[in-house]
Protein backbone atom coordinates (compact mmCIF):
# COMPACT_ATOMS: atom_id res chain seq x y z
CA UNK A 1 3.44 -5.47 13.91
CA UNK A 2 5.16 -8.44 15.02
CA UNK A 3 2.82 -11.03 14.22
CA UNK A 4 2.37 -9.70 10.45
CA UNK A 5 2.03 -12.76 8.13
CA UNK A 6 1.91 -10.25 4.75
CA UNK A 7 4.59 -8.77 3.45
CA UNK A 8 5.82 -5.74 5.64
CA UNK A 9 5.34 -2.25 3.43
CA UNK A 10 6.06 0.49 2.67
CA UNK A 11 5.12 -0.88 -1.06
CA UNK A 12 5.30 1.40 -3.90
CA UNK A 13 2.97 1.76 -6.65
CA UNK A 14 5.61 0.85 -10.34
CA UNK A 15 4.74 -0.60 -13.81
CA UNK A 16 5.80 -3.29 -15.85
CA UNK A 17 7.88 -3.46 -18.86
CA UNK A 18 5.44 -2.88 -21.24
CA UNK A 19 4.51 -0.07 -19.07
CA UNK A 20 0.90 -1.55 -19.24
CA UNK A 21 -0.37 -3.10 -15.79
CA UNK A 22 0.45 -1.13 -12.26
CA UNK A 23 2.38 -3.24 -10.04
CA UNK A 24 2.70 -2.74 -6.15
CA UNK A 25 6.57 -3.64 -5.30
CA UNK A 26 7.66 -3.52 -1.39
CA UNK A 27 9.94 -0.16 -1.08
CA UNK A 28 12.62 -2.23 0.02
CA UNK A 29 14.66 -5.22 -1.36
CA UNK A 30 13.54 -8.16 0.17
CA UNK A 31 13.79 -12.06 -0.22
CA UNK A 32 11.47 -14.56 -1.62
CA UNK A 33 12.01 -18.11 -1.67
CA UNK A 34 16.04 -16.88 -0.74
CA UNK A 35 16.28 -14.83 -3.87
CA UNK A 36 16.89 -11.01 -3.12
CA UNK A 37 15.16 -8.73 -5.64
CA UNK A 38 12.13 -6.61 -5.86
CA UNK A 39 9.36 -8.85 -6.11
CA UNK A 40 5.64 -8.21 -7.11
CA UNK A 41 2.76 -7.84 -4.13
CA UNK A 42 0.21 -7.36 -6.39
CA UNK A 43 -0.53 -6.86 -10.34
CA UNK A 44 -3.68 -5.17 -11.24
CA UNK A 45 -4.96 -5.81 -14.93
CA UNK A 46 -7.84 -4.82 -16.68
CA UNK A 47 -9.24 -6.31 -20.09
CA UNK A 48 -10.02 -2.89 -21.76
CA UNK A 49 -7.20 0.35 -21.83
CA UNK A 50 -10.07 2.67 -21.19
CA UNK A 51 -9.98 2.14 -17.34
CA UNK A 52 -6.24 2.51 -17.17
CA UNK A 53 -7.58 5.69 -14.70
CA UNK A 54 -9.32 3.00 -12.31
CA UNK A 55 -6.46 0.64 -12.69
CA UNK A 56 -4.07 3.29 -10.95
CA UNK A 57 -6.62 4.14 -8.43
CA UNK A 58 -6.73 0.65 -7.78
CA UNK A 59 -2.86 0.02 -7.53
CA UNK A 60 -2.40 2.85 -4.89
CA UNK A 61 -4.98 1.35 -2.88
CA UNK A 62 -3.51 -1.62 -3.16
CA UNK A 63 0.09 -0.56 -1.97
CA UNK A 64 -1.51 1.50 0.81
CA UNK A 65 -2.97 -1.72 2.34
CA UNK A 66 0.24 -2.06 5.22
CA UNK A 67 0.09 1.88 6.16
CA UNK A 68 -3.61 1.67 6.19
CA UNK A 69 -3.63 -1.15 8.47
CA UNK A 70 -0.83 0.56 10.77
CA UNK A 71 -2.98 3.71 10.43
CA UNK A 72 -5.70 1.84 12.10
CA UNK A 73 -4.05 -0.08 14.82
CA UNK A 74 -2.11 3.55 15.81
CA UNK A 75 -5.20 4.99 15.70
CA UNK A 76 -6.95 2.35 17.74
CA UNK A 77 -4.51 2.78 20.11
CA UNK A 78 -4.69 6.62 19.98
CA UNK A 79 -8.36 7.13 20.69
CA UNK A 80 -8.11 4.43 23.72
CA UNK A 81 -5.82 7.01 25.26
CA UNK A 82 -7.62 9.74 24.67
CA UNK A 83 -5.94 11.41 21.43
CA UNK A 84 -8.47 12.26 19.13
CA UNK A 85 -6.44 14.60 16.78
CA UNK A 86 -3.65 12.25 16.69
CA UNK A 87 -5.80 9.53 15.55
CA UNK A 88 -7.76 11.88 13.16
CA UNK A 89 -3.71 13.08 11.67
CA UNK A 90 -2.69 9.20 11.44
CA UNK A 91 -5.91 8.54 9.47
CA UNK A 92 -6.14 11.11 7.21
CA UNK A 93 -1.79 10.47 6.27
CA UNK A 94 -3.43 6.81 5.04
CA UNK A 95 -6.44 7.58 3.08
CA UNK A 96 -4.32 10.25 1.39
CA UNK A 97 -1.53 7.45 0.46
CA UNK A 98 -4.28 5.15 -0.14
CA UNK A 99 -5.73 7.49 -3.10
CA UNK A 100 -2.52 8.44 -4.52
CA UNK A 101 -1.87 11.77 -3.39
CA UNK A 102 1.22 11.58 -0.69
């Protein structure tokens, strides 16, 4: 993915210090602005504690965007050839990251 203008993944699915709001981090150290550190993709917040449930849900969704959209271009790519179960594997590997269970 050359081209990529969003911040390459793998991102991980962490929480702040207050171990309140799910945060999606990139995997890897990277560099913003020439600082090296872990920064933040993505912080999903919610007004009432009650949907902390959908706020994960959300937050692995979130940090499942990059593989997802790999997912889809190998898949793309995979069923123009001919490879049906290859495409079907790639896809199900993402919507399983994408709702939290790999």
């Amino acid at each position: 993915m050359a081209n990529t203008k969003h911040t390459p993944g793998p991102w991980r699915v962490d929480t702040d210090d207050d171990d309140l709001p799910i945060i999606g981090h990139p995997a890897w150290k990277c560099r913003r602005h020439g600082v090296a550190g872990e920064w933040e993709i993505a912080k999903v917040e919610d007004l009432f504690e009650e949907h902390e449930e959908e706020r994960l849900a959300n937050a692995y969704l979130i940090a499942a965007a990059p593989s997802m959209l790999e997912a889809m271009i190998d898949a793309a790519r995979f069923l123009k050839h001919g490879f049906a179960d290859e495409a079907r594997e790639t896809l199900i590997a993402a919507i399983e990251k994408a709702e939290g269970r790999s």
